[in-house]
PDB file of N, CA and C in Angstrom:
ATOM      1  N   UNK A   1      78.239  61.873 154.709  1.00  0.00           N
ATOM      2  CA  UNK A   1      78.777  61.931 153.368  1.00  0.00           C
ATOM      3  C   UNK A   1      80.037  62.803 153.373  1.00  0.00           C
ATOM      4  N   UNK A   2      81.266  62.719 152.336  1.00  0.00           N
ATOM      5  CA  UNK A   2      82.295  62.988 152.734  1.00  0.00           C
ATOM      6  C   UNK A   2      82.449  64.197 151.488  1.00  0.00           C
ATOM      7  N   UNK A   3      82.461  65.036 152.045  1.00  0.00           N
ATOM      8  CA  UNK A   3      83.154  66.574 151.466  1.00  0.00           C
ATOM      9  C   UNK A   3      83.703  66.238 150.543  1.00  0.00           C
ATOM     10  N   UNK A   4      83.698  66.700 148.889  1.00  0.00           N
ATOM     11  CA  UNK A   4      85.089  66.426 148.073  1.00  0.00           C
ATOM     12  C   UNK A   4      84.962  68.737 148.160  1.00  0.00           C
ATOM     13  N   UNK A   5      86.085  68.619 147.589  1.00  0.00           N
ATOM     14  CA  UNK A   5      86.912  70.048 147.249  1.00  0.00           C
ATOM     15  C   UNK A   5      85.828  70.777 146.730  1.00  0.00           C
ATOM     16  N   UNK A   6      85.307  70.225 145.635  1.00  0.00           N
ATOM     17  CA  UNK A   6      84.452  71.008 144.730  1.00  0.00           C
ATOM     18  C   UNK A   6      83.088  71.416 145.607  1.00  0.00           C
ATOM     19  N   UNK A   7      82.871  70.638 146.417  1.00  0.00           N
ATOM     20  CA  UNK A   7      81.748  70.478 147.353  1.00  0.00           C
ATOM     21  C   UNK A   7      82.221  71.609 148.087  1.00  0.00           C
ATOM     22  N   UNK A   8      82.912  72.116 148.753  1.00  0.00           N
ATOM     23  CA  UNK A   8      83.761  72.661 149.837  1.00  0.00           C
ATOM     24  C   UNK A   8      83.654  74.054 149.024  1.00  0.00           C
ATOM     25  N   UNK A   9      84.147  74.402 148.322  1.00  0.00           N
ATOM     26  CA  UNK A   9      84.279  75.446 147.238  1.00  0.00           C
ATOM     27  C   UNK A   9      82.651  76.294 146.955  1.00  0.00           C
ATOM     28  N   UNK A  10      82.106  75.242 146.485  1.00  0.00           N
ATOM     29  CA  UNK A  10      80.462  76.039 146.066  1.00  0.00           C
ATOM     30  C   UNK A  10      79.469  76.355 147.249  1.00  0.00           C
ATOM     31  N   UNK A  11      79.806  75.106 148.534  1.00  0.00           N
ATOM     32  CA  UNK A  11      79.686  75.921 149.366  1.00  0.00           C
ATOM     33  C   UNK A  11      79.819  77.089 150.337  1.00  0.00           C
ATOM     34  N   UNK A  12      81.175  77.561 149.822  1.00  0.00           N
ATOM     35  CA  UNK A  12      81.860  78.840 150.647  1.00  0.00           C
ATOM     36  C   UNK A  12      81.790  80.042 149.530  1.00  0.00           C
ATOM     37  N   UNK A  13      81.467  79.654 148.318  1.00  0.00           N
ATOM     38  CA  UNK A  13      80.870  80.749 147.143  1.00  0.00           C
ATOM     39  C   UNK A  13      79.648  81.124 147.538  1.00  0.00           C
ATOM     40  N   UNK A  14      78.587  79.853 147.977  1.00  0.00           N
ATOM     41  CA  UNK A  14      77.558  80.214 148.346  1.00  0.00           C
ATOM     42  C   UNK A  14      77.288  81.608 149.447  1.00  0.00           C
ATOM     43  N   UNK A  15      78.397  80.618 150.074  1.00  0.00           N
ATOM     44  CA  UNK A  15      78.250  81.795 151.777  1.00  0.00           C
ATOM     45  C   UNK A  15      79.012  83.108 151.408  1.00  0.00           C
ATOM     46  N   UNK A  16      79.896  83.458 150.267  1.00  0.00           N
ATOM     47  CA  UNK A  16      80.483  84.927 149.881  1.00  0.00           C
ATOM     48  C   UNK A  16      79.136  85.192 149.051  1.00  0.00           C
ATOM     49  N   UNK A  17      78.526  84.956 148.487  1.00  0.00           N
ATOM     50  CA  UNK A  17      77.266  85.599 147.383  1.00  0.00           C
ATOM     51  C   UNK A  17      76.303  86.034 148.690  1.00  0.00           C
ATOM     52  N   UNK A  18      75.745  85.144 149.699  1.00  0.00           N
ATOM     53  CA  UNK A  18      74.592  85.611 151.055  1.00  0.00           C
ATOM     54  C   UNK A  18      75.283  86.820 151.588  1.00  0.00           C
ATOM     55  N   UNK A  19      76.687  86.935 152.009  1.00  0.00           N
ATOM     56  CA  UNK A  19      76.972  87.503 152.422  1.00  0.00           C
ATOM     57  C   UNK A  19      77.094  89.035 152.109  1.00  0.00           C
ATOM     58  N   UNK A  20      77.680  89.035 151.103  1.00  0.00           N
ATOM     59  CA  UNK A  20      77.761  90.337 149.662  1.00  0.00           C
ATOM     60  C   UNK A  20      75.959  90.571 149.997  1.00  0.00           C
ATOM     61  N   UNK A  21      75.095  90.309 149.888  1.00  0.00           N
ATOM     62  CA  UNK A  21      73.711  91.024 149.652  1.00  0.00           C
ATOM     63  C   UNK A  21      73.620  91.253 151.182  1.00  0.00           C
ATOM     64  N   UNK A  22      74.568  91.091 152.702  1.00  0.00           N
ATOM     65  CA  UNK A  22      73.992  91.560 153.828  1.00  0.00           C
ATOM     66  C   UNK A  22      74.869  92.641 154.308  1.00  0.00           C
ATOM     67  N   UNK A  23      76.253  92.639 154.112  1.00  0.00           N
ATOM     68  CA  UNK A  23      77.135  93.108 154.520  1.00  0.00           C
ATOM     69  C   UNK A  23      77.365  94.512 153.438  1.00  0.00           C
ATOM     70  N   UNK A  24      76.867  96.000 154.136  1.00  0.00           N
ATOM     71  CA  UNK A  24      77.759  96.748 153.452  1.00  0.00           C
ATOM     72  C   UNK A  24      79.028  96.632 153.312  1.00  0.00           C
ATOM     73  N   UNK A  25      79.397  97.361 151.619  1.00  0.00           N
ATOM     74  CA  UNK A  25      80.595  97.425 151.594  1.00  0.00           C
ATOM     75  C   UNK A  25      81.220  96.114 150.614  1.00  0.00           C
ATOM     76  N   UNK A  26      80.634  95.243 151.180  1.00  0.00           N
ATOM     77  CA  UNK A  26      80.995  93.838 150.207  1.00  0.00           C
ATOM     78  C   UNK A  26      79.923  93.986 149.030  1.00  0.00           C
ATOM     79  N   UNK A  27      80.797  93.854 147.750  1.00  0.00           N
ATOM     80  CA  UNK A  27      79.962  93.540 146.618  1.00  0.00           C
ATOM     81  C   UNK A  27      80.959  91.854 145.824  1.00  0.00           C
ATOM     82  N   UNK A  28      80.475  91.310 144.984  1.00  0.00           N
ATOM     83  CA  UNK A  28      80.289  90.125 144.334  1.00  0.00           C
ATOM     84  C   UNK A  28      79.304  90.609 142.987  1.00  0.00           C
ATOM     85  N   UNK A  29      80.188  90.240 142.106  1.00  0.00           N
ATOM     86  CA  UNK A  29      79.516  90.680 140.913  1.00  0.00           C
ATOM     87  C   UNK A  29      79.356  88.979 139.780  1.00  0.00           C
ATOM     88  N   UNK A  30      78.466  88.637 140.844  1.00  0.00           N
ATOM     89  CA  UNK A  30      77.693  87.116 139.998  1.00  0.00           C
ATOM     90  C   UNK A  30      78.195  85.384 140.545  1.00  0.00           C
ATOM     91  N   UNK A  31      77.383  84.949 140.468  1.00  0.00           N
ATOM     92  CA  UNK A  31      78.087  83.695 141.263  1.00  0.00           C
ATOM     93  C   UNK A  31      79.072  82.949 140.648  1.00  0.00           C
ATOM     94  N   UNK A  32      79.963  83.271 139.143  1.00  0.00           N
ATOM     95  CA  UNK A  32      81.067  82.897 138.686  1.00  0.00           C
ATOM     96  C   UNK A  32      82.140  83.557 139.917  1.00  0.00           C
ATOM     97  N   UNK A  33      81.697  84.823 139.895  1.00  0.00           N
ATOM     98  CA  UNK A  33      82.868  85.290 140.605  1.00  0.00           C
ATOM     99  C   UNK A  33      82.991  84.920 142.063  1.00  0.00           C
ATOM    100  N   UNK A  34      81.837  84.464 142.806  1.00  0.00           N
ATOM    101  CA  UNK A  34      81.694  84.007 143.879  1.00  0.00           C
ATOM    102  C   UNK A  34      82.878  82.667 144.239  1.00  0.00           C
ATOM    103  N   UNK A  35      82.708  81.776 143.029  1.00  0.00           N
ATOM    104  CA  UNK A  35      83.385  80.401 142.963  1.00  0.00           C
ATOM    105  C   UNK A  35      84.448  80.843 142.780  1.00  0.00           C
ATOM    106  N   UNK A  36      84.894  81.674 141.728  1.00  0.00           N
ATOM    107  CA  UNK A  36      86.476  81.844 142.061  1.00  0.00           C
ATOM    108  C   UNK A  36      87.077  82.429 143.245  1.00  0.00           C
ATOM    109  N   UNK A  37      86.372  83.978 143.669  1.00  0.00           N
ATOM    110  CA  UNK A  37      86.633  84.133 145.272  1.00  0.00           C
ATOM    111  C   UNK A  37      87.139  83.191 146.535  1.00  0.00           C
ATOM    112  N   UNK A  38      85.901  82.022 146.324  1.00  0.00           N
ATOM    113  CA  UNK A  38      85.776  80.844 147.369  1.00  0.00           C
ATOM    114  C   UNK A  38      87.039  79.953 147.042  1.00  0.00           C
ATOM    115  N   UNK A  39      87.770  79.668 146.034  1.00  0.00           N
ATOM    116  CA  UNK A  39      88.494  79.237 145.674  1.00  0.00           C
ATOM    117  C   UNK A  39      90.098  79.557 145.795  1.00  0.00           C
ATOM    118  N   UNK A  40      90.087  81.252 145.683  1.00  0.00           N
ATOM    119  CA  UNK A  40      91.304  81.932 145.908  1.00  0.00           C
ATOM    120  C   UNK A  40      91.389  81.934 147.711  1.00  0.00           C
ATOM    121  N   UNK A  41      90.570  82.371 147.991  1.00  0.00           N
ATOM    122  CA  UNK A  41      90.153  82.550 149.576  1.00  0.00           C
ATOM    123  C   UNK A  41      90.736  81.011 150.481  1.00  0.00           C
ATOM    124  N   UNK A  42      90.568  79.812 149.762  1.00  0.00           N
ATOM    125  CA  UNK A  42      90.947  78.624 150.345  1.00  0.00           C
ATOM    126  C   UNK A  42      92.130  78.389 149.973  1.00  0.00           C
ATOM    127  N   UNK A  43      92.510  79.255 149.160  1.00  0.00           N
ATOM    128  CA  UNK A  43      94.530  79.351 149.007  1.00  0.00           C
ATOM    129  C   UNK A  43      94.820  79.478 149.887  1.00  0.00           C
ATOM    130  N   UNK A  44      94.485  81.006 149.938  1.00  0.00           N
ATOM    131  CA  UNK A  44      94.912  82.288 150.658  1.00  0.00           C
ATOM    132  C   UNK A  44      94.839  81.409 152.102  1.00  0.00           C
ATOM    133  N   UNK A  45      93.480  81.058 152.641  1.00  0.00           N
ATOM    134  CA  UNK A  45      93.762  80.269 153.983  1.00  0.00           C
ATOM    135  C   UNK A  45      95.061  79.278 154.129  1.00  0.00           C
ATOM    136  N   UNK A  46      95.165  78.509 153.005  1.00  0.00           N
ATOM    137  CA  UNK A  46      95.927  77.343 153.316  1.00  0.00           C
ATOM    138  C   UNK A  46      97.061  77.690 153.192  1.00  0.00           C
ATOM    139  N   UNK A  47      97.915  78.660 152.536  1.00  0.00           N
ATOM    140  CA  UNK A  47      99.117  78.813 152.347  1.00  0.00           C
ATOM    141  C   UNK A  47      99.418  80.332 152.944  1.00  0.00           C
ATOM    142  N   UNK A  48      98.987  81.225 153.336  1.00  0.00           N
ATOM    143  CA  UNK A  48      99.331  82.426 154.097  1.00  0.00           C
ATOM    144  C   UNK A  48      98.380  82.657 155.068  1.00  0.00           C
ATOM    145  N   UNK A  49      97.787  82.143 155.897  1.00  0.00           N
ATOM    146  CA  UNK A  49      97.008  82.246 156.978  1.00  0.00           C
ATOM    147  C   UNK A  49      97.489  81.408 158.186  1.00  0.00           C
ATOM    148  N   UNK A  50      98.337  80.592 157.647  1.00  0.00           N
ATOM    149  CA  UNK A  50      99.010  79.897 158.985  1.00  0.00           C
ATOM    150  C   UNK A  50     100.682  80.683 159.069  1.00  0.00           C
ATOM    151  N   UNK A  51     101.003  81.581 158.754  1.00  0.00           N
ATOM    152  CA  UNK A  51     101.787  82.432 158.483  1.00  0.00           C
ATOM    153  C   UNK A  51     101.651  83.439 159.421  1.00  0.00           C
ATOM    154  N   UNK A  52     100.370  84.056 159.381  1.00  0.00           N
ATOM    155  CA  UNK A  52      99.760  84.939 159.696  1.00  0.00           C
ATOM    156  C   UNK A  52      99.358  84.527 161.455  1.00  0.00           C
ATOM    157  N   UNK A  53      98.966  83.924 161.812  1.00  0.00           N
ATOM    158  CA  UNK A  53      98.650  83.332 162.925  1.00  0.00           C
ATOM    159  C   UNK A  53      99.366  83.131 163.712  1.00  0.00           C
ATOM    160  N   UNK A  54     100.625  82.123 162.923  1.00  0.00           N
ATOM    161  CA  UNK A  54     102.206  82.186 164.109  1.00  0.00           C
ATOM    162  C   UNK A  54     102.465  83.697 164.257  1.00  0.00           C
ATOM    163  N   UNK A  55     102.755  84.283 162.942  1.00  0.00           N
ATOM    164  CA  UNK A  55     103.151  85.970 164.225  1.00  0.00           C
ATOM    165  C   UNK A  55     102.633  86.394 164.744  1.00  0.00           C
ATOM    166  N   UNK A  56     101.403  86.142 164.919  1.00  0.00           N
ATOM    167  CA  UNK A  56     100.372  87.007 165.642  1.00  0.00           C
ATOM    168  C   UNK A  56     100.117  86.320 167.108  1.00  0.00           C
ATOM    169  N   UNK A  57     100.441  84.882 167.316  1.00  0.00           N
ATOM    170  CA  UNK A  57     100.499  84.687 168.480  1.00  0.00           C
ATOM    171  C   UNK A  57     100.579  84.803 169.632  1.00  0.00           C
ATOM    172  N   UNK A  58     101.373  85.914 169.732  1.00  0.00           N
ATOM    173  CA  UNK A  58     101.331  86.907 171.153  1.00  0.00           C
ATOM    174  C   UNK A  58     100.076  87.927 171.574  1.00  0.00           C
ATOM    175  N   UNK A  59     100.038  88.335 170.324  1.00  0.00           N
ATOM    176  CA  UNK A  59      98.913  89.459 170.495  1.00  0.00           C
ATOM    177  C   UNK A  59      97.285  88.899 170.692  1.00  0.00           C
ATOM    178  N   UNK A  60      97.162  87.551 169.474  1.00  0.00           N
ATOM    179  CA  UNK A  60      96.515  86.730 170.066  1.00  0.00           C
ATOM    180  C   UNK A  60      95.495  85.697 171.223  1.00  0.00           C
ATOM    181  N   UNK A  61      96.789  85.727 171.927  1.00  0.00           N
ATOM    182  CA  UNK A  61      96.898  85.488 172.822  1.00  0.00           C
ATOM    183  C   UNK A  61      96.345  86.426 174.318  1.00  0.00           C
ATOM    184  N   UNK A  62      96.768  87.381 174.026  1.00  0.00           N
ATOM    185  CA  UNK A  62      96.895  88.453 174.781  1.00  0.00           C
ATOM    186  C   UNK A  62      95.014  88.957 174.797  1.00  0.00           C
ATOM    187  N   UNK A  63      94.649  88.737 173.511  1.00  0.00           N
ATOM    188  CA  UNK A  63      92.921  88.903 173.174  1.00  0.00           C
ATOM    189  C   UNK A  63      92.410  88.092 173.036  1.00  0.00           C
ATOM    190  N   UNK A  64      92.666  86.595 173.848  1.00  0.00           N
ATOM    191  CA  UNK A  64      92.241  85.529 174.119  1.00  0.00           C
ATOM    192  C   UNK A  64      91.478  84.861 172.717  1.00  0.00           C
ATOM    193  N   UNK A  65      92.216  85.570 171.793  1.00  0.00           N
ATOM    194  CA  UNK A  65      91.711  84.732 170.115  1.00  0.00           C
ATOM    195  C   UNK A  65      90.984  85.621 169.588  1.00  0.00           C
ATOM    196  N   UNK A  66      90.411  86.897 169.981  1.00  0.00           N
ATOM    197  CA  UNK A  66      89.513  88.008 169.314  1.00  0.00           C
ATOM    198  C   UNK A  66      90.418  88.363 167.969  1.00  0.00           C
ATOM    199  N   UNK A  67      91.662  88.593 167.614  1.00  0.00           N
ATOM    200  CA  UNK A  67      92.702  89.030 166.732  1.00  0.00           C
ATOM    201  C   UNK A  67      92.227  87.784 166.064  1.00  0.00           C
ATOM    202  N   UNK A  68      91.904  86.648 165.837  1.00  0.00           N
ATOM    203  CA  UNK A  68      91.533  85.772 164.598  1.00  0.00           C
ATOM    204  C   UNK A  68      91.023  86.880 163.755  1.00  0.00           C
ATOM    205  N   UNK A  69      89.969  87.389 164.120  1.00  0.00           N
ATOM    206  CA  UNK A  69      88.741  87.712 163.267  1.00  0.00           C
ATOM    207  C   UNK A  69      89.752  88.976 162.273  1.00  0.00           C
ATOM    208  N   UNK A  70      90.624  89.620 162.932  1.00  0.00           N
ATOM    209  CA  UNK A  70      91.466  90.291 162.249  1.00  0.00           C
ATOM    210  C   UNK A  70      91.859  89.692 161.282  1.00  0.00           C
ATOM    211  N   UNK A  71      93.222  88.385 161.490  1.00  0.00           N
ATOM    212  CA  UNK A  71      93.563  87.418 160.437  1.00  0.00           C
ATOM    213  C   UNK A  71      92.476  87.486 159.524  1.00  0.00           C
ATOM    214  N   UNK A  72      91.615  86.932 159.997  1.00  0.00           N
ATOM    215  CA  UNK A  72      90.161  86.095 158.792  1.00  0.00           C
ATOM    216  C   UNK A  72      89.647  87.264 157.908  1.00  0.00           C
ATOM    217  N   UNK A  73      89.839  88.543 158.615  1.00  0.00           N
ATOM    218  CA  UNK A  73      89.293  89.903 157.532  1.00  0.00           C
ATOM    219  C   UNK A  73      90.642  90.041 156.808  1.00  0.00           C
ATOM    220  N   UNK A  74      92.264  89.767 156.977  1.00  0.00           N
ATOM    221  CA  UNK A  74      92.795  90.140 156.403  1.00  0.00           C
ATOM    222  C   UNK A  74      92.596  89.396 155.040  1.00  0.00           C
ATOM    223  N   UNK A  75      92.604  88.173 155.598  1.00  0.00           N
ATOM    224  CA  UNK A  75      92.608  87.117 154.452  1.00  0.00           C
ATOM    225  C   UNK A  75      91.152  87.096 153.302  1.00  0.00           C
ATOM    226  N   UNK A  76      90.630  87.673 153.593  1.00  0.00           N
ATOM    227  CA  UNK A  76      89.419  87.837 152.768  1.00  0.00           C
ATOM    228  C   UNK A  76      89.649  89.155 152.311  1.00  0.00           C
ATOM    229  N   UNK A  77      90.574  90.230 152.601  1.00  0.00           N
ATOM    230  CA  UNK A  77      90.979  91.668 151.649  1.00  0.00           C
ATOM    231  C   UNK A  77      91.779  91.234 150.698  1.00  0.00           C
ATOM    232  N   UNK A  78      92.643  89.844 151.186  1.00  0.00           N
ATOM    233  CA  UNK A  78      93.574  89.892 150.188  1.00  0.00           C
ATOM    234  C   UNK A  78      92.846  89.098 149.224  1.00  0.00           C
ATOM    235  N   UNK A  79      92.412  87.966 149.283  1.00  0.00           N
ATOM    236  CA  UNK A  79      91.393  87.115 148.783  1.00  0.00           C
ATOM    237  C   UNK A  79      90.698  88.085 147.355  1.00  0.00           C
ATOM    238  N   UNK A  80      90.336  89.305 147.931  1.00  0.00           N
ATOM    239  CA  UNK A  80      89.136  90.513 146.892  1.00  0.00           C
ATOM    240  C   UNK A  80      90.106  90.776 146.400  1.00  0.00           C
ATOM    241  N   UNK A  81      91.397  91.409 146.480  1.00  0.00           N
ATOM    242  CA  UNK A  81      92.320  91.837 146.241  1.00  0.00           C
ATOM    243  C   UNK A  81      92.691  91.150 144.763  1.00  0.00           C
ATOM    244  N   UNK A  82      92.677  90.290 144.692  1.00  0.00           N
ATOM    245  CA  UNK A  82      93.054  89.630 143.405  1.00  0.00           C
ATOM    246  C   UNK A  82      92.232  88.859 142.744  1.00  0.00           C
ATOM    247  N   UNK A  83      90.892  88.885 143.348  1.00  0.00           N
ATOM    248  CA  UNK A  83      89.853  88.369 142.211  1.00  0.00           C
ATOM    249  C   UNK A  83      88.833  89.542 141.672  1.00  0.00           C
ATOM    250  N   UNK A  84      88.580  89.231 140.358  1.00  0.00           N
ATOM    251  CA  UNK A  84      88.253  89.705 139.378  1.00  0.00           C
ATOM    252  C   UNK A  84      86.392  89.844 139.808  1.00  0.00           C
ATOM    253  N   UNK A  85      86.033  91.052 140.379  1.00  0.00           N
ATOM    254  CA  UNK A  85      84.414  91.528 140.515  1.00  0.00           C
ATOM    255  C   UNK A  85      84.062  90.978 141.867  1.00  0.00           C
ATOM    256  N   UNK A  86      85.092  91.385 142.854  1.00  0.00           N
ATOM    257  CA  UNK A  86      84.818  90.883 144.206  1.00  0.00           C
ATOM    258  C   UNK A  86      85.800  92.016 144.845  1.00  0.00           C
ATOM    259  N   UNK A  87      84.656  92.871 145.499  1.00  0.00           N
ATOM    260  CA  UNK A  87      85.237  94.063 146.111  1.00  0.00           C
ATOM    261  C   UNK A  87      84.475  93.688 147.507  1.00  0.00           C
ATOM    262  N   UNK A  88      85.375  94.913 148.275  1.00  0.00           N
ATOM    263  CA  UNK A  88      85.511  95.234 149.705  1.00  0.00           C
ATOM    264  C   UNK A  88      86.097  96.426 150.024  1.00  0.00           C
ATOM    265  N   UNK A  89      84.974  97.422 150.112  1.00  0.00           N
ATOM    266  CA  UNK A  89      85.348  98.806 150.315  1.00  0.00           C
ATOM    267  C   UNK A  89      86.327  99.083 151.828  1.00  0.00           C
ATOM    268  N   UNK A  90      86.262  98.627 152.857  1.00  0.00           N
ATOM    269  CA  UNK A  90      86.903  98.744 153.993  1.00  0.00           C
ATOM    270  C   UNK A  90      87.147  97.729 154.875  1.00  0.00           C
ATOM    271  N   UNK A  91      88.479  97.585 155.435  1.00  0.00           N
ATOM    272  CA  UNK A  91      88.621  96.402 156.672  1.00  0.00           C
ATOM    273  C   UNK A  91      87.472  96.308 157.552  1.00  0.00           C
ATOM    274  N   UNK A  92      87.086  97.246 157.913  1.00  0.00           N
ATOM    275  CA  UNK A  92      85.573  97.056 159.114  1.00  0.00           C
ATOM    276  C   UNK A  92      84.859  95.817 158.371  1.00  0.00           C
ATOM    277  N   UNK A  93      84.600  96.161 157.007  1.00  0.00           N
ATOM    278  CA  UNK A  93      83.567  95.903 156.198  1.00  0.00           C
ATOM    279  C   UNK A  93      84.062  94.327 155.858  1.00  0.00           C
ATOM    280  N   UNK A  94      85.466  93.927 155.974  1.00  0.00           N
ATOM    281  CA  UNK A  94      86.041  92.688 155.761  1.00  0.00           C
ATOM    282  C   UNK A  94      85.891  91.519 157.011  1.00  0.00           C
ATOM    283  N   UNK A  95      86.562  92.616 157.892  1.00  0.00           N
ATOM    284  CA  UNK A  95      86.177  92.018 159.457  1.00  0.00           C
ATOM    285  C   UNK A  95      84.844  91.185 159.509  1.00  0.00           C
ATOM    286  N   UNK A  96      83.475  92.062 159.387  1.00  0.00           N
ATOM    287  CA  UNK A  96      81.934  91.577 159.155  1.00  0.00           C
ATOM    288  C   UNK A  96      82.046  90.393 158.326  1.00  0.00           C
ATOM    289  N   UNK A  97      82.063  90.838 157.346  1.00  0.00           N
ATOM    290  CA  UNK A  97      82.170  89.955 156.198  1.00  0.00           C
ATOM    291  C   UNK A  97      82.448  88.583 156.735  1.00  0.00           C
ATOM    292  N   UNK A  98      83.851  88.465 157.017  1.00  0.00           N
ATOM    293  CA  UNK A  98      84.696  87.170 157.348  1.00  0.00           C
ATOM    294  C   UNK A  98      83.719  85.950 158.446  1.00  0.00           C
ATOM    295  N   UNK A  99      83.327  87.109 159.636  1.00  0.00           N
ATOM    296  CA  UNK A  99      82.109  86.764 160.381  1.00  0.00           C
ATOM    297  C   UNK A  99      80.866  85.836 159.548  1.00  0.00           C
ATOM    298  N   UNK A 100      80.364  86.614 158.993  1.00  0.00           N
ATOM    299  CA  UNK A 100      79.038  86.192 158.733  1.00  0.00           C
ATOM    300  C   UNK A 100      79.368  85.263 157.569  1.00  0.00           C
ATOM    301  N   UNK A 101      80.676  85.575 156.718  1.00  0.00           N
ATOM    302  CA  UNK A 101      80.751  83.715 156.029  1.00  0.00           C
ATOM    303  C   UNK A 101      81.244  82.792 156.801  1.00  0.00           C
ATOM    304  N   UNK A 102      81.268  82.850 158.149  1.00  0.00           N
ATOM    305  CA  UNK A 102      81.632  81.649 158.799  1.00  0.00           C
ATOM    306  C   UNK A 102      80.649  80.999 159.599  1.00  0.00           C
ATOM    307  N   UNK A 103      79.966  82.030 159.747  1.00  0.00           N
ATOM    308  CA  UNK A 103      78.836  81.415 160.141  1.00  0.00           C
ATOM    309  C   UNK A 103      77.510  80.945 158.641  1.00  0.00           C
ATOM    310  N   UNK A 104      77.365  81.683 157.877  1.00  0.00           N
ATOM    311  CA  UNK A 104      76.585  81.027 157.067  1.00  0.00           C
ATOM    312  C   UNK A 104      77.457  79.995 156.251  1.00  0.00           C
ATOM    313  N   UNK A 105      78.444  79.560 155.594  1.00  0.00           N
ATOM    314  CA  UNK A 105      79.466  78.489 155.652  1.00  0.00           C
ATOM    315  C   UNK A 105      78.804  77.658 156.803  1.00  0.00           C
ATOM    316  N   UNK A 106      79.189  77.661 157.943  1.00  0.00           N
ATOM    317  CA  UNK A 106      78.562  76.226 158.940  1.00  0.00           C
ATOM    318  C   UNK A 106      77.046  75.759 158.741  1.00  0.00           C
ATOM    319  N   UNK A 107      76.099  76.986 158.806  1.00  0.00           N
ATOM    320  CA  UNK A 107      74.801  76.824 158.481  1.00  0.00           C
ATOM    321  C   UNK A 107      74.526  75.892 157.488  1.00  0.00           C
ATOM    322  N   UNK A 108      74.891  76.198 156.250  1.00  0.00           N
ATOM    323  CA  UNK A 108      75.153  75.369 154.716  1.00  0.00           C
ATOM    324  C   UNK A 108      75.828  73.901 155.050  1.00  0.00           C
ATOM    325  N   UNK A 109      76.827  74.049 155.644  1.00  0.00           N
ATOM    326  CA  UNK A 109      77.598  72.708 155.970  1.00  0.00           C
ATOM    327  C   UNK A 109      76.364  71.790 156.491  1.00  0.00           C
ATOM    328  N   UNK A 110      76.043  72.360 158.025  1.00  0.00           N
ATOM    329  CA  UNK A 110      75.104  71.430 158.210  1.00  0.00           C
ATOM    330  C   UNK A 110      73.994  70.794 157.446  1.00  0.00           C
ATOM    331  N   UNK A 111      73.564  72.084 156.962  1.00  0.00           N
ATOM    332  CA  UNK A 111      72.306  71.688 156.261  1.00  0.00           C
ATOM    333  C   UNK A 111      72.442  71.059 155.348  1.00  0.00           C
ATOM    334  N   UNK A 112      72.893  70.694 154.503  1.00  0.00           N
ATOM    335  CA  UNK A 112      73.237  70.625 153.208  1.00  0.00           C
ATOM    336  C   UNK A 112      74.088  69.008 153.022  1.00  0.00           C
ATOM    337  N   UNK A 113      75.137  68.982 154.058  1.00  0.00           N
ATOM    338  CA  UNK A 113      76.214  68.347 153.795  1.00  0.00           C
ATOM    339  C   UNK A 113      76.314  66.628 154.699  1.00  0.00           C
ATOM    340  N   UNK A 114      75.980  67.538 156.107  1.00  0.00           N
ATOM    341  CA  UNK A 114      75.971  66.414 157.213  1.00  0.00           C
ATOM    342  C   UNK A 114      74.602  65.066 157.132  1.00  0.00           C
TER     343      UNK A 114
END
């Protein structure tokens, strides 16, 4: 079955709300705010994360792709950064974060979607 947007969205709200109750440091204040998070967050990927990646290419590189997880925490500070009841007390705490919604994100995908 084929992904639409909205599908894509409530599932990556899903995986910021699991995540917020495992990860110190991350809070989410209700699953409205989750959906908008998941929503700003798939900006933020699509239009300044491939930005982010070309300059970082060297260094990248150099950490055989470990510096993603950097990118992926940045992009989820900035992501909190401008939505409304979606905090993130520290980069460590973003870093994690970014982690464990990518993996519960796939979990959901499968389960759910495929």
């Amino acid at each position: 079955m084929k992904k639409g947007i909205l599908t894509k969205i409530i599932l990556n709200a899903a995986s910021i709300y699991i995540t917020a109750s495992i990860v110190k440091g991350v809070e989410i204040r209700g699953f409205l705010a989750a959906v908008v998070a998941a929503a700003i967050l798939g900006i933020v990927n699509a239009l300044i994360r491939p930005i982010f990646l070309l300059f970082s290419l060297p260094i990248n590189l150099m950490t055989l792709g470990l510096f993603t997880f950097v990118i992926n925490g940045l992009m989820l500070s900035i992501a909190a950064s401008v939505t409304q009841g979606f905090y993130i007390s520290n980069f460590g705490s973003a870093i994690v974060a970014s982690i464990i919604i990518s993996i519960v994100s796939a979990i959901l995908n499968f389960l759910l979607v495929e």
